[in-house]
Protein backbone atom coordinates (compact mmCIF):
# COMPACT_ATOMS: atom_id res chain seq x y z
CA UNK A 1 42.45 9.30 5.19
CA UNK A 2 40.91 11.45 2.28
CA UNK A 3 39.27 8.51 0.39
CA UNK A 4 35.43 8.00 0.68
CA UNK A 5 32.89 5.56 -0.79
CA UNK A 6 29.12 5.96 -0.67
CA UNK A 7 26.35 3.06 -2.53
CA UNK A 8 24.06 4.09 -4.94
CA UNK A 9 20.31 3.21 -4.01
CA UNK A 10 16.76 1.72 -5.35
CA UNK A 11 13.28 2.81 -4.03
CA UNK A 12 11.79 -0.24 -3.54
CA UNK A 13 8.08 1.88 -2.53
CA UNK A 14 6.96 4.86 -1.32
CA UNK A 15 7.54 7.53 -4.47
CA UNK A 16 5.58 10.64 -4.88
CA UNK A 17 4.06 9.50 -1.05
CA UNK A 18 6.98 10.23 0.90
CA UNK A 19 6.83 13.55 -0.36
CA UNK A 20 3.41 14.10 1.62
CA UNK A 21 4.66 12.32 4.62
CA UNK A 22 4.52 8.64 4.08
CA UNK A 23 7.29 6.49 4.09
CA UNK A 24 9.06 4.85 1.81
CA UNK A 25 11.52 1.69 1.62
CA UNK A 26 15.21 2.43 0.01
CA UNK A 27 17.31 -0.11 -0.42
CA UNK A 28 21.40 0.54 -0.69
CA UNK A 29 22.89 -1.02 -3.63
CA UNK A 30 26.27 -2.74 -3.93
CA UNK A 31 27.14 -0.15 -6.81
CA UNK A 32 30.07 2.62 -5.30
CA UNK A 33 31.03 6.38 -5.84
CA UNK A 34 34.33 6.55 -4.92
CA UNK A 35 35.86 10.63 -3.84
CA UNK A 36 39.18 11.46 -3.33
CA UNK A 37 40.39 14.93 -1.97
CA UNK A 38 43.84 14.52 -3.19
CA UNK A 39 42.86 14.52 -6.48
CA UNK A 40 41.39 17.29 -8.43
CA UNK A 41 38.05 17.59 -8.73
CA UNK A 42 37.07 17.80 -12.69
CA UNK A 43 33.75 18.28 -12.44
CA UNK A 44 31.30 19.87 -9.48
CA UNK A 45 27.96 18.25 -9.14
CA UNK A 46 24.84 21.10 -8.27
CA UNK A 47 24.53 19.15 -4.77
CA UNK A 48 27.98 19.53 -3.85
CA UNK A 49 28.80 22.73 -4.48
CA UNK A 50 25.64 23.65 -2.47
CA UNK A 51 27.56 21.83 0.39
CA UNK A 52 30.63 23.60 -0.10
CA UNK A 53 31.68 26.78 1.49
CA UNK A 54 33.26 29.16 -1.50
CA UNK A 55 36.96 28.53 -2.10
CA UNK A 56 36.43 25.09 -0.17
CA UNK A 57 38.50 22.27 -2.13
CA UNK A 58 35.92 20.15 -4.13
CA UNK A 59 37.23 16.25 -3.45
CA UNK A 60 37.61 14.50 -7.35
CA UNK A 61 34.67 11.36 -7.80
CA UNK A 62 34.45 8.44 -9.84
CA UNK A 63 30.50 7.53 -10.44
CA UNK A 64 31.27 5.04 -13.14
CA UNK A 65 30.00 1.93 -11.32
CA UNK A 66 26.37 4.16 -11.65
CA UNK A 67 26.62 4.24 -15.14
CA UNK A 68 26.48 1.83 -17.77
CA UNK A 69 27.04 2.83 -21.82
CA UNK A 70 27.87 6.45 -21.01
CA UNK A 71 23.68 6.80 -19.19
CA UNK A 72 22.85 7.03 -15.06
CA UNK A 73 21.30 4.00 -14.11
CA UNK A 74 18.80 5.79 -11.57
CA UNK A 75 20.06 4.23 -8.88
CA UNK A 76 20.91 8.23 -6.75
CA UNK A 77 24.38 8.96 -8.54
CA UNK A 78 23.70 12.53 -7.18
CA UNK A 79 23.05 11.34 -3.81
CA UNK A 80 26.27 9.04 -3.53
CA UNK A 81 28.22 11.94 -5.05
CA UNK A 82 27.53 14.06 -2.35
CA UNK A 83 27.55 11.43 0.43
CA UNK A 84 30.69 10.08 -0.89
CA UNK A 85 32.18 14.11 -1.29
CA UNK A 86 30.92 14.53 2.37
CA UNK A 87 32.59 11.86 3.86
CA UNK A 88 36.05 12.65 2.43
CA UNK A 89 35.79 15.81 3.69
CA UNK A 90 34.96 15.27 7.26
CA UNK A 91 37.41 12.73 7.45
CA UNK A 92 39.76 14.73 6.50
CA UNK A 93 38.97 17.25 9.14
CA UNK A 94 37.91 15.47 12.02
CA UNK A 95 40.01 12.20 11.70
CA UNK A 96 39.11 10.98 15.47
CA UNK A 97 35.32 11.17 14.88
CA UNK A 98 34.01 7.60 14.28
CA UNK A 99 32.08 6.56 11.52
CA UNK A 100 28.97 7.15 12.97
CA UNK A 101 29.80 10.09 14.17
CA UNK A 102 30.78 11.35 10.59
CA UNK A 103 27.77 9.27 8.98
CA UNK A 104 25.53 11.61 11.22
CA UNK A 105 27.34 14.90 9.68
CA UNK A 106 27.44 14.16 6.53
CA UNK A 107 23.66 13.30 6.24
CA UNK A 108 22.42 16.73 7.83
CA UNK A 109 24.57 18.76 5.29
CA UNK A 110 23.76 16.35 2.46
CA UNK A 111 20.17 16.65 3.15
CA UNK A 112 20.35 20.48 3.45
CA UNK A 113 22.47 20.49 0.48
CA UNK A 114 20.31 18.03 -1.74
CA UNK A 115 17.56 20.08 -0.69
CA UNK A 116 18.90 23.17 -2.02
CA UNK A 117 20.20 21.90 -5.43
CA UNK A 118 16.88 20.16 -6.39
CA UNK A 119 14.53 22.74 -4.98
CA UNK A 120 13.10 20.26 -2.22
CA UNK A 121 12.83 16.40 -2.62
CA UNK A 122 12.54 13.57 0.00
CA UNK A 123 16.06 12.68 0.77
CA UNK A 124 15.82 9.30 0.74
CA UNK A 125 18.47 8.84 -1.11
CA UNK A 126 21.12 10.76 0.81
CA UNK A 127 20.11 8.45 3.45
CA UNK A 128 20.42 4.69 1.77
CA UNK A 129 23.89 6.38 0.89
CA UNK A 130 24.90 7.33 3.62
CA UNK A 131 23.58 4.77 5.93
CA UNK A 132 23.43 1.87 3.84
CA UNK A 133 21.03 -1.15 3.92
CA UNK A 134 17.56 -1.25 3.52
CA UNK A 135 15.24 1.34 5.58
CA UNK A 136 12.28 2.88 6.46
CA UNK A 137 12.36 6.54 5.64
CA UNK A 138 9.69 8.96 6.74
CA UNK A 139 10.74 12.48 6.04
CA UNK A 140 11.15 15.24 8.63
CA UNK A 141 13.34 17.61 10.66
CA UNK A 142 15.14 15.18 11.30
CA UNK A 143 13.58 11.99 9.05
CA UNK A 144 12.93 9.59 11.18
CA UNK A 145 14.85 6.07 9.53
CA UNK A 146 14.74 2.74 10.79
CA UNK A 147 16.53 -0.11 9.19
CA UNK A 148 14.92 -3.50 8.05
CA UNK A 149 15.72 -6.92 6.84
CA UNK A 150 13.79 -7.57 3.71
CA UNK A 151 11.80 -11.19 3.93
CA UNK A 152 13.59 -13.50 3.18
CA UNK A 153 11.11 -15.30 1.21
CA UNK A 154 11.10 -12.60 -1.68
CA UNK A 155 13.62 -12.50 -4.51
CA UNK A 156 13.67 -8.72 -5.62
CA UNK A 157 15.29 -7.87 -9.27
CA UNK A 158 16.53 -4.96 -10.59
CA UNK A 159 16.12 -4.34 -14.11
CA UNK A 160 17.45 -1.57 -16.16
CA UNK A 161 14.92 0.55 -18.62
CA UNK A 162 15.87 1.03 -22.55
CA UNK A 163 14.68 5.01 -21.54
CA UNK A 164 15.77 7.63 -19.41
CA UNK A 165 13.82 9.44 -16.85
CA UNK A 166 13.40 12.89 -15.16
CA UNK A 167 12.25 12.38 -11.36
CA UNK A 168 11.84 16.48 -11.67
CA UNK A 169 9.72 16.99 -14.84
CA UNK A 170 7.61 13.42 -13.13
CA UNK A 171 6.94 15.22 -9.72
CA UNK A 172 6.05 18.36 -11.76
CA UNK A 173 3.32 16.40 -13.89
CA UNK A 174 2.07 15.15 -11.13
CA UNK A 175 2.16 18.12 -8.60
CA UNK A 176 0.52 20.20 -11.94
CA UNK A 177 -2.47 17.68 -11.68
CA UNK A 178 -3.31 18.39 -8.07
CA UNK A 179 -3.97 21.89 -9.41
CA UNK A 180 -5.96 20.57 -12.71
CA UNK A 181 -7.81 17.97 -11.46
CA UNK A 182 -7.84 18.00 -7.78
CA UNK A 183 -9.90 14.57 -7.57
CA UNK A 184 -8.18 12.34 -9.92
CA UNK A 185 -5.25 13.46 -7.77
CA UNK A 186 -6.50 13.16 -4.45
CA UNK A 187 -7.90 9.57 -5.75
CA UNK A 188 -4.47 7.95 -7.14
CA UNK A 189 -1.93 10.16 -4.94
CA UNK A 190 -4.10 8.90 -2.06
CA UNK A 191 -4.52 5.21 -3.55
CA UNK A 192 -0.47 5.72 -3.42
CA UNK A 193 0.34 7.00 -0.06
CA UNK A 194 -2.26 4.13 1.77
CA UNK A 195 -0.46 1.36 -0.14
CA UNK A 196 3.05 3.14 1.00
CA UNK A 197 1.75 2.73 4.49
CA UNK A 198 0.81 -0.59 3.83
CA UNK A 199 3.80 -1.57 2.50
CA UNK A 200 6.08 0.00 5.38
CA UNK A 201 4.22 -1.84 8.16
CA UNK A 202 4.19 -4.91 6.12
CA UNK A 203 8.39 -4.52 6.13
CA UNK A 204 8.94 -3.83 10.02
CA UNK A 205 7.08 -6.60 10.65
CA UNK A 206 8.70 -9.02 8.13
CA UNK A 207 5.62 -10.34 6.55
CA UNK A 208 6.56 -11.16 2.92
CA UNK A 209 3.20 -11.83 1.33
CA UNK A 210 1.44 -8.42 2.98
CA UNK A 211 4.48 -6.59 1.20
CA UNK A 212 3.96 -7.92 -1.95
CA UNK A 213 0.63 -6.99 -1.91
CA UNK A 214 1.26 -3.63 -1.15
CA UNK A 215 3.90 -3.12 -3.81
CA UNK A 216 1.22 -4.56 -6.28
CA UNK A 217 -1.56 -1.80 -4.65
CA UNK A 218 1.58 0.79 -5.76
CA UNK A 219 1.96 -0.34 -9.17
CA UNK A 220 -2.09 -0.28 -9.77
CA UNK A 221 -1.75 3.57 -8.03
CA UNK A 222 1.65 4.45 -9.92
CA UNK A 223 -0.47 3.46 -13.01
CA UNK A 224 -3.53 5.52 -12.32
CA UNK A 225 -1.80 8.39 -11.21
CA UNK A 226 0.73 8.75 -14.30
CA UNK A 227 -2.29 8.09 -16.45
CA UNK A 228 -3.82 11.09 -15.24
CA UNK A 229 -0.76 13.35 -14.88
CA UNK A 230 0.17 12.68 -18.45
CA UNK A 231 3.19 11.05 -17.15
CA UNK A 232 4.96 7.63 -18.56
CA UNK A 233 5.08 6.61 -14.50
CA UNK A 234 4.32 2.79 -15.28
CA UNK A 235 5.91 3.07 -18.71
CA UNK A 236 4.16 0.72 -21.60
CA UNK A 237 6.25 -1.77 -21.34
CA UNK A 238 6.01 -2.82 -17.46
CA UNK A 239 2.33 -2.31 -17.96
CA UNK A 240 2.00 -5.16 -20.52
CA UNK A 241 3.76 -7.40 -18.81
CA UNK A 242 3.01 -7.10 -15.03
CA UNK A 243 -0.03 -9.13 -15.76
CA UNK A 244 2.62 -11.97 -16.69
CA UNK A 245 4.34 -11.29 -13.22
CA UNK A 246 0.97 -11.43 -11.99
CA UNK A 247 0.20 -15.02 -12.89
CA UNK A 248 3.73 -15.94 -11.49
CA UNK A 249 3.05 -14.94 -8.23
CA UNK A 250 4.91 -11.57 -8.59
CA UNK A 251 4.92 -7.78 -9.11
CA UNK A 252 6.35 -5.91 -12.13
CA UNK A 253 6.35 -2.05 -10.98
CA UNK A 254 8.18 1.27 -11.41
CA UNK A 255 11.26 1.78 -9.10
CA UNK A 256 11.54 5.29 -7.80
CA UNK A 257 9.44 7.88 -9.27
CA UNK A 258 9.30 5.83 -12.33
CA UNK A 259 9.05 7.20 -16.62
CA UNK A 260 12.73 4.49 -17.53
CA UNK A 261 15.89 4.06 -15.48
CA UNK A 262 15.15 0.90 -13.46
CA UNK A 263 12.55 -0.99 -13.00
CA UNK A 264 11.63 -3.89 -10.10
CA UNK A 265 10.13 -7.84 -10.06
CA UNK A 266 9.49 -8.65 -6.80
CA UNK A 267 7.89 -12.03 -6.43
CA UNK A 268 8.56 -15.22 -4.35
CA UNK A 269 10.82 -16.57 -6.68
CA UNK A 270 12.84 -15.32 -9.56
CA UNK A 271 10.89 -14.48 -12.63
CA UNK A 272 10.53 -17.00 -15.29
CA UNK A 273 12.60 -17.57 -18.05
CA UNK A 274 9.48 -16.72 -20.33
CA UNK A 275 8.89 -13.16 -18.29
CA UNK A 276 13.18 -12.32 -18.65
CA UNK A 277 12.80 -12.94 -22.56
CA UNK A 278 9.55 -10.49 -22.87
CA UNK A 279 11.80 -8.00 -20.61
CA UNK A 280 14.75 -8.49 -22.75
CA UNK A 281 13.06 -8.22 -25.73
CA UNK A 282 11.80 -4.83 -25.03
CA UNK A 283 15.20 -3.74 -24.45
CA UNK A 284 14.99 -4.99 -20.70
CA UNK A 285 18.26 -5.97 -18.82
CA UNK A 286 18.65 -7.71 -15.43
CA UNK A 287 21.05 -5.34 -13.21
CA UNK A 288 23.54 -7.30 -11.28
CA UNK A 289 24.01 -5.79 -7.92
CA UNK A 290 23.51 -6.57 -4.42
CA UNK A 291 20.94 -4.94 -2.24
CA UNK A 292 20.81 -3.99 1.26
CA UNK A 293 24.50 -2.76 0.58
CA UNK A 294 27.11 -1.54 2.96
CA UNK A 295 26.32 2.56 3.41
CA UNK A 296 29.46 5.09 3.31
CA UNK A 297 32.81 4.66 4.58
CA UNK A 298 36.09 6.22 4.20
CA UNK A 299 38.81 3.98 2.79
């Protein structure tokens, strides 16, 4: 067995907090890298070859399902490169190790290796991918992860941004305003990480309407923060209209670290056929994909 799958991922809370120790909720989604070490590799991701040994064979990857018009989605292609590169690997050189055993492998060198390639980060990602589902990720030597159901009672939509987004030039922003304006980030970064907290408690326990309300306390913090960073966090579009979500019951907020890529509504029913034509008209489109996906396997 050389083949290896690994999901792609959405942050449903928890960004720029988890970096300071709170956690966050990451959800897999049902969108796959495939790797291959038969095949040859034709192009080597930073986070990989950080992984690799020199002269190590680099498995070949297909992250097309990631994609969509020749752009990332945002939803970790990186992450499920890696994962996905990992798995093939240590399959093919321990082929009587369970999954588990291999799942627990391949996420201490993917974190080490993520870590390296993108000069620090949470690794939340490298664990939806390779563990799959939806969990609660605190970071640490080692994180500590527990998986969740999400309530059943909330419908959670994916939506995919007309812009692109840098997580790294968005944590820089923001880390550059803890040195500028140590209040205004202590205020909003703070703001952020009690609503995180909020939110992650809310989740273990199962209580829908708690959740939402934390995930609403986010987007309010997501929006002060950015506003003071300089950075498009809560870009102008989800700003306008998460008053609309508001009145429906629901939440309209950045997924991730935010500034394009994807975007969530999170509300106790689907949003309203007048809230999907405001989206769509600003270039919005609803993501099909399943959440809470199955993590990494070989095939």
């Amino acid at each position: 067995m050389t083949r290896a799958r690994a999901p792609g991922k959405v942050v449903l809370s928890g960004a720029y907090a988890v970096l300071e120790g709170a956690p966050a909720i990451v959800s897999a989604v049902s969108r796959y890298v495939t790797a291959d070490t038969i095949k040859p590799a034709t192009f080597v991701t930073e986070e990989v070859q950080a992984a690799l040994c020199t002269g190590e064979q680099v498995p070949w990857f297909d992250a097309a399902e990631l994609r969509e018009n020749g752009r990332k989605l945002g939803l970790g292609s990186s992450a499920a490169i890696l994962v996905a590169s990992l798995l093939a690997l240590e399959r093919a050189a321990n082929p009587l190790l369970s999954l588990e055993q291999l799942r627990a492998l391949v996420l201490e060198a993917g974190l080490a290796a993520h870590r390296a390639a993108q000069g620090g980060g949470s690794g939340v990602d490298v664990a939806a991918s390779t563990y799959g589902g939806t969990l609660v990720y605190r970071r640490g030597t080692p994180p500590r992860i527990t998986p969740i159901a999400l309530p059943g009672e909330l419908t959670f939509e994916i939506w995919v941004c007309p812009s692109s987004a840098s997580t790294r030039e968005l944590i820089a922003r923001v880390e550059a305003l803890r040195g500028s304006d140590a209040a205004a980030h202590q205020r909003w970064l703070g703001a952020q990480i009690e609503a995180s907290e909020r939110a992650a408690s809310a989740a273990e326990r199962g209580d829908a309407q708690a959740l939402l309300g934390a995930l609403g306390a986010q987007q309010a913090a997501l929006l002060g923060l950015g506003v003071a960073a300089g950075a498009p966090i809560v870009t102008p579009e989800l700003a306008e209209l998460d008053p609309q979500a508001r009145s429906e019951g629901g939440v309209l907020l950045p997924a991730g670290a935010g500034g394009g890529d994807v975007a969530l509504f999170v509300g106790r029913a689907a949003s309203s056929a007048g809230l999907r034509a405001e989206l769509q008209k600003r270039s919005h489109s609803l993501l099909e994909t399943d959440m809470s996906a199955t993590g990494a396997v070989f095939l």
